[in-house]
Protein backbone atom coordinates (compact mmCIF):
# COMPACT_ATOMS: atom_id res chain seq x y z
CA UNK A 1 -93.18 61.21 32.36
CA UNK A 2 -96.07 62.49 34.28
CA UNK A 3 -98.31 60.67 36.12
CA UNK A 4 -101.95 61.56 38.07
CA UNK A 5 -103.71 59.40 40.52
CA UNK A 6 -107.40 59.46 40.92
CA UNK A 7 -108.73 58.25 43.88
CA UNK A 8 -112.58 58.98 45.57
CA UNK A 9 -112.93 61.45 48.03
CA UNK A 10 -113.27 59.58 51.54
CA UNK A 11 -110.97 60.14 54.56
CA UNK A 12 -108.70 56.75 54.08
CA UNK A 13 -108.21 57.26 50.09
CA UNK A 14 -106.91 61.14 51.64
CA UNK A 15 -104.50 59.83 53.81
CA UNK A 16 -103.37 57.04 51.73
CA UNK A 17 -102.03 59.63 49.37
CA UNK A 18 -100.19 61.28 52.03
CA UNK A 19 -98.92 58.25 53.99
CA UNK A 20 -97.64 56.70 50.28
CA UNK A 21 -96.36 60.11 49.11
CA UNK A 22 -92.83 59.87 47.30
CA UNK A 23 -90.04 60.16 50.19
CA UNK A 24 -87.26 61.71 47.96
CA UNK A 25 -89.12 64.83 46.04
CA UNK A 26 -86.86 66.92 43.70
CA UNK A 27 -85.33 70.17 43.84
CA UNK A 28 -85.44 73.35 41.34
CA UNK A 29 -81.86 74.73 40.81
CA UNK A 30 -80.86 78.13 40.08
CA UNK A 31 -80.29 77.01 36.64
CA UNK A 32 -84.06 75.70 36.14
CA UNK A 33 -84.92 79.13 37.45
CA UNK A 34 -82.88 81.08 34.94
CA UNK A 35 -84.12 78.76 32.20
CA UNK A 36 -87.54 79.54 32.80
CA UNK A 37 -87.11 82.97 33.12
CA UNK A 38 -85.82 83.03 29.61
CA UNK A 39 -88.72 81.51 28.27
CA UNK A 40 -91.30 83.32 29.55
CA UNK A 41 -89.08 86.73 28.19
CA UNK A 42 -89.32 84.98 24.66
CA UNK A 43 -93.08 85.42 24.71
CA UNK A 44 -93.23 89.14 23.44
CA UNK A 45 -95.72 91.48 25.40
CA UNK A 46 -96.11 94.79 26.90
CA UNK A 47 -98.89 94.41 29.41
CA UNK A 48 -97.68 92.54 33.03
CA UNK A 49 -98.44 88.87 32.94
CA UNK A 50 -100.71 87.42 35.57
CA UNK A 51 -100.70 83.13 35.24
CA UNK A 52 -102.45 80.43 37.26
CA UNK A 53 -104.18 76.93 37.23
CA UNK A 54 -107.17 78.62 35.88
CA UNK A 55 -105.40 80.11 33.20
CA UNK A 56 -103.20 77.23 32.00
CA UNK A 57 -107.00 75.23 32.00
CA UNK A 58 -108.78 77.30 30.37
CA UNK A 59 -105.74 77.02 28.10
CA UNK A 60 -104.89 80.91 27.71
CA UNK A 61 -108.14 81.96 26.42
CA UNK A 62 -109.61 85.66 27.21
CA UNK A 63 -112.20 85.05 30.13
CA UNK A 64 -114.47 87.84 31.47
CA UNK A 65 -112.71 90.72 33.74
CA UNK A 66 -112.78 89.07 36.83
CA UNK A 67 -115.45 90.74 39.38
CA UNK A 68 -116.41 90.66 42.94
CA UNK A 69 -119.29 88.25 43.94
CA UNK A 70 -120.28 86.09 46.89
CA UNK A 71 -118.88 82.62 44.86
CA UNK A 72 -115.12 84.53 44.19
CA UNK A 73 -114.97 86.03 47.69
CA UNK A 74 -115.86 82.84 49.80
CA UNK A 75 -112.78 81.34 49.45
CA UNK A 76 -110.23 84.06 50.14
CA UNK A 77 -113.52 85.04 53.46
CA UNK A 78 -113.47 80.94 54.34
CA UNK A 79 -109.23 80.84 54.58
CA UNK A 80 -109.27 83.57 56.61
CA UNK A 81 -111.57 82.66 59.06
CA UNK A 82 -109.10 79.33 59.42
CA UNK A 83 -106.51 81.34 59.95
CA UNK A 84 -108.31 83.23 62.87
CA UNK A 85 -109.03 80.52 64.05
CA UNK A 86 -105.49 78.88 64.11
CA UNK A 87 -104.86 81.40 66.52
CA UNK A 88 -107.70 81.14 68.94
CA UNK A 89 -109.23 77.78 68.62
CA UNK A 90 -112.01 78.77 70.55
CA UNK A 91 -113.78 80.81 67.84
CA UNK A 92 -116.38 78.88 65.73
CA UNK A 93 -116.17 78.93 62.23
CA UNK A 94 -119.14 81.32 62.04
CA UNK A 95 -117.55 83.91 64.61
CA UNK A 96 -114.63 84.02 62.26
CA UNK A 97 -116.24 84.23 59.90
CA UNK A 98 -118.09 87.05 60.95
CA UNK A 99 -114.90 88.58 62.18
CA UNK A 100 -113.14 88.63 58.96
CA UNK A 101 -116.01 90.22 56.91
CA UNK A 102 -116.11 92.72 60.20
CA UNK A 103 -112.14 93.11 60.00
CA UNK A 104 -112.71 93.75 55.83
CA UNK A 105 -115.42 96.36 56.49
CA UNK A 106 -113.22 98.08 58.84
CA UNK A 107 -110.59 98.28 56.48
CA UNK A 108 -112.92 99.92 53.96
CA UNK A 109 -114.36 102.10 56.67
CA UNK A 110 -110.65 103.41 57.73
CA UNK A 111 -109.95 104.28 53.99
CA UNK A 112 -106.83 101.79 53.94
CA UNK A 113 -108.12 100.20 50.79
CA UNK A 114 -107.96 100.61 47.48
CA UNK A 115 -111.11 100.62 44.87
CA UNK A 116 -111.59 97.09 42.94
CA UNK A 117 -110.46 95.48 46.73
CA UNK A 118 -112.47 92.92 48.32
CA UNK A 119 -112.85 95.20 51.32
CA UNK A 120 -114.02 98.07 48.85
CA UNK A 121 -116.91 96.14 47.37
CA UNK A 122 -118.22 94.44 50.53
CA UNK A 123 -118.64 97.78 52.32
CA UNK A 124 -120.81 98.98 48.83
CA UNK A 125 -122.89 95.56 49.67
CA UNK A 126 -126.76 95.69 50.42
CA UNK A 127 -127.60 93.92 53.95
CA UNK A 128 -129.16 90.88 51.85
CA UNK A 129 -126.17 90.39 49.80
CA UNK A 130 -124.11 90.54 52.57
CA UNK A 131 -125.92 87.74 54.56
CA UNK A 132 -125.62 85.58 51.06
CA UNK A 133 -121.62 86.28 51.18
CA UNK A 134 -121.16 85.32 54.56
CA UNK A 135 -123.28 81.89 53.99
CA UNK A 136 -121.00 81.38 50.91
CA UNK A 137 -117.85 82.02 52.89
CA UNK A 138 -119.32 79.81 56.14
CA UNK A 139 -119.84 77.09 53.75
CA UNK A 140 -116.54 77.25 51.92
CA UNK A 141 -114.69 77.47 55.63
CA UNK A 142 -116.90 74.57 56.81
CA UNK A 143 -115.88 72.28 53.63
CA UNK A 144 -112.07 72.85 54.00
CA UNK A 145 -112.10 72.55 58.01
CA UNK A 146 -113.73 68.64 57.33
CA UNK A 147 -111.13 68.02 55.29
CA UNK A 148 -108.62 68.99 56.99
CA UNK A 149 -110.38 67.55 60.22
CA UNK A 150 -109.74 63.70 58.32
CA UNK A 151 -106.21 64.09 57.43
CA UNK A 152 -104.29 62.22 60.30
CA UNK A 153 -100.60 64.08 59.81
CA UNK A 154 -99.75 67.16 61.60
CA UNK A 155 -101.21 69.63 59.19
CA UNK A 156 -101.72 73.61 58.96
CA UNK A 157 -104.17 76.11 57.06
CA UNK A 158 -102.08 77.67 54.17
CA UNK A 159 -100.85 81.45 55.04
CA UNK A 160 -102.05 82.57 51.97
CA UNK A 161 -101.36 81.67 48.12
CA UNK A 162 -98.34 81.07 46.44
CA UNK A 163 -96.77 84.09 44.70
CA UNK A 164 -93.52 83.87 42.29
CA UNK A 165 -92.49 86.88 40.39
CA UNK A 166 -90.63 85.48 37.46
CA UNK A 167 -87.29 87.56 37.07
CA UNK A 168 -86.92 90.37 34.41
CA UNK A 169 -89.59 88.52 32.53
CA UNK A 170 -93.13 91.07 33.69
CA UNK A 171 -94.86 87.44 35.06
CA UNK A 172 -96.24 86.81 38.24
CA UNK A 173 -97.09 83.28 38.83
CA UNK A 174 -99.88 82.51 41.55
CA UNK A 175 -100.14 78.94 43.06
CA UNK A 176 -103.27 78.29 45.11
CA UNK A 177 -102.95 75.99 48.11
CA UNK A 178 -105.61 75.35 51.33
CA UNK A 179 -103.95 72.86 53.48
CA UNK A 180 -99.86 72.57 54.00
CA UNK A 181 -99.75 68.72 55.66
CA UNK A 182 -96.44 67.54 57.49
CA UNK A 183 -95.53 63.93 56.79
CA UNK A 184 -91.88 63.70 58.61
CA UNK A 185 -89.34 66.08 56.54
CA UNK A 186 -91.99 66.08 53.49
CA UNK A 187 -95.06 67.89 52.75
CA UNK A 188 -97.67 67.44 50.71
CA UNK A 189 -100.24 70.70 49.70
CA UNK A 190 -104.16 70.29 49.30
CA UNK A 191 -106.42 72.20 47.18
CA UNK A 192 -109.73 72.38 47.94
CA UNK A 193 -112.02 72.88 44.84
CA UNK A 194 -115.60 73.80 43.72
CA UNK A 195 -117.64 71.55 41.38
CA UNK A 196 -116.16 69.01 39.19
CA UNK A 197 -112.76 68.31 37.56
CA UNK A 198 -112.62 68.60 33.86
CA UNK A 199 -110.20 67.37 30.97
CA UNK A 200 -107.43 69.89 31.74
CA UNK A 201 -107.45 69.19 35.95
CA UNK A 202 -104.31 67.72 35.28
CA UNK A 203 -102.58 70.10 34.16
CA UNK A 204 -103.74 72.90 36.68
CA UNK A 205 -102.39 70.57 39.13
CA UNK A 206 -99.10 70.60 37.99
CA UNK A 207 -99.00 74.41 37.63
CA UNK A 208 -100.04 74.33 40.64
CA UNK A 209 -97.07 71.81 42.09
CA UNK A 210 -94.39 74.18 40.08
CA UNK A 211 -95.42 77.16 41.31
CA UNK A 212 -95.47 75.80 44.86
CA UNK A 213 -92.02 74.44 43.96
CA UNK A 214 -90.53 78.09 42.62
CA UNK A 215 -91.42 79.77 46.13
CA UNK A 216 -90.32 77.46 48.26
CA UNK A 217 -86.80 79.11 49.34
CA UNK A 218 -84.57 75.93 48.52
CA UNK A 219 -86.80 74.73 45.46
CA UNK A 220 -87.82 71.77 47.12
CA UNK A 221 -90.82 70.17 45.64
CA UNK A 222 -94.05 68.45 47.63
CA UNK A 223 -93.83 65.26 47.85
CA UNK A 224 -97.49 65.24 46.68
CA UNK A 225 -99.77 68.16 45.73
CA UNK A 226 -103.46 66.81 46.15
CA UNK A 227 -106.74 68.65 44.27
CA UNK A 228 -109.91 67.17 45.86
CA UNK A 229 -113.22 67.93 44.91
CA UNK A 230 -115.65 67.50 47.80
CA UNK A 231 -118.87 67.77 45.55
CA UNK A 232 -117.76 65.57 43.15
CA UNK A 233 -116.31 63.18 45.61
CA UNK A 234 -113.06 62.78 43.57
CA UNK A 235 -109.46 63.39 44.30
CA UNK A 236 -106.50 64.08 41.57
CA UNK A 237 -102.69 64.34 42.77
CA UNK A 238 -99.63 64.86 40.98
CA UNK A 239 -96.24 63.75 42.50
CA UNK A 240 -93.25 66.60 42.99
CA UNK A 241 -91.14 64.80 40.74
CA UNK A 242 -89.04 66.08 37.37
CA UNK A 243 -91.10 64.96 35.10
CA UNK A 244 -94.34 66.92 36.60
CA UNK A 245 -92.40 70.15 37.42
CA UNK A 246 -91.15 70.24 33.67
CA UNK A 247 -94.88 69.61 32.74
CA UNK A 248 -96.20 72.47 34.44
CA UNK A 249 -93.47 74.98 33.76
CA UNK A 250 -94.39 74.08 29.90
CA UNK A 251 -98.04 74.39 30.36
CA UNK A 252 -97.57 78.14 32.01
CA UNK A 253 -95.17 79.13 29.29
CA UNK A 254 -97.62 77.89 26.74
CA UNK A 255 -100.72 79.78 28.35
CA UNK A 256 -98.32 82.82 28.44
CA UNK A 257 -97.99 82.07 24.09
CA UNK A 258 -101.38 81.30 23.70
CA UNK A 259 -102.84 84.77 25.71
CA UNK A 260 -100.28 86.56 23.61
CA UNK A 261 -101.62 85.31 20.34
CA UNK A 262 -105.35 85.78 21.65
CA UNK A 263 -104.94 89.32 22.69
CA UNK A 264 -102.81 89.81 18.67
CA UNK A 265 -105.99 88.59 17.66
CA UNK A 266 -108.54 90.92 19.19
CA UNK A 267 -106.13 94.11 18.29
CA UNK A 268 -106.24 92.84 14.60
């Protein structure tokens, strides 16, 4: 059984879900690893699978090839900045802001990147478009830093996404997380999101919650994994419980059917 609390945006409603997060979240075995594997090598393919929330939303259906622009790079621009500044508080967010872009332009200028990167297309960037990509990444940076700035439990900026290559089965899974929050031995993983949750939030949540789940190193679920959109004032969580991992490992495996059939389609 899977359940989802909604709850407005506002700094107690936030750390209510934390505080009343479940105490005793579950744990993947080996075994629920090897099932999954061999259900995601049941879905014939040739090409390398790439699933996550967004996909499982958008319920497997082809999408545009994904490109470089100031609303896709703010957020991977914004959580690095955080992380920068995790190691020297003193830098504003703007400074590390302007740092990372620097660091990514350096990278470009060096020649240790790779054509389609993110460091590749900002250094082919026009001066205005530039100044439009830092304000989108300043903004993003400035959105997650309040939030995190109400939560009242030791909490840290995410090292990066969650990546779990599913074995022998040509599927990488990608979980995307913000803020990791420490409530005693638990923690509970926040998602920062643009715009407004539709009809099939829920279940990008839970993908979301399993995939954190698979890549933890003992399979230990969140106690909570929380999705709050700031613009729409509104929060969504999902506990780490049974129930809610099995939901979300059956919502990836069907995305992984449905792009299959989708992709049959367009080759017919």
């Amino acid at each position: 059984m899977s359940a989802l609390l909604h709850r407005r945006f506002t700094r107690s409603d936030l750390n209510a879900l934390i505080e009343d997060a479940p105490a005793t979240p579950v744990t993947l075995t080996d075994d629920h690893r090897r099932s999954l594997s061999a259900r995601f090598r049941a879905v014939p393919g040739s090409e390398h699978r790439r699933l996550d929330a967004w996909a499982v939303e958008q319920a497997g259906r082809a999408s545009r090839a994904f490109r470089w622009s100031p609303s896709t790079a703010r957020r991977v621009l914004g959580g690095g900045a955080l992380r920068r500044i995790a190691v020297r508080p003193t830098l504003s967010i703007g400074e590390a802001v302007s740092d990372e872009i620097t660091d990514q332009l350096l990278r470009a200028a060096s020649g240790y990147t790779r054509g389609g990167s993110l460091s590749s297309w900002l250094a082919s960037t026009t001066v205005p478009e530039l100044g439009l990509i830092t304000a989108e990444a300043l903004n993003w940076a400035t959105l997650v830093a309040e939030t995190a700035e109400g939560i009242e439990c030791d909490w840290r900026v995410a090292p990066s996404d969650a990546f779990y290559d599913v074995a022998s089965a040509r599927t990488t899974l990608r979980g995307r997380r913000d803020l990791m929050v420490a409530r005693d031995d638990l923690r509970v993983i926040v998602r920062v999101r643009a715009g407004t949750p539709g009809k099939s939030a829920g279940p990008g949540l839970r993908s979301d919650l399993t995939i954190e789940t698979l890549v933890h190193p003992q399979g230990l679920a969140p106690a909570r994994f929380v999705g709050i959109w700031p613009d729409a004032g509104l929060m969504l969580s999902v506990d780490g419980t049974m129930g809610d991992l099995r939901c979300g490992a059956r919502d990836l495996v069907r995305t992984a059917v449905a792009q299959h059939r989708f992709r049959a389609l367009i080759a017919a």
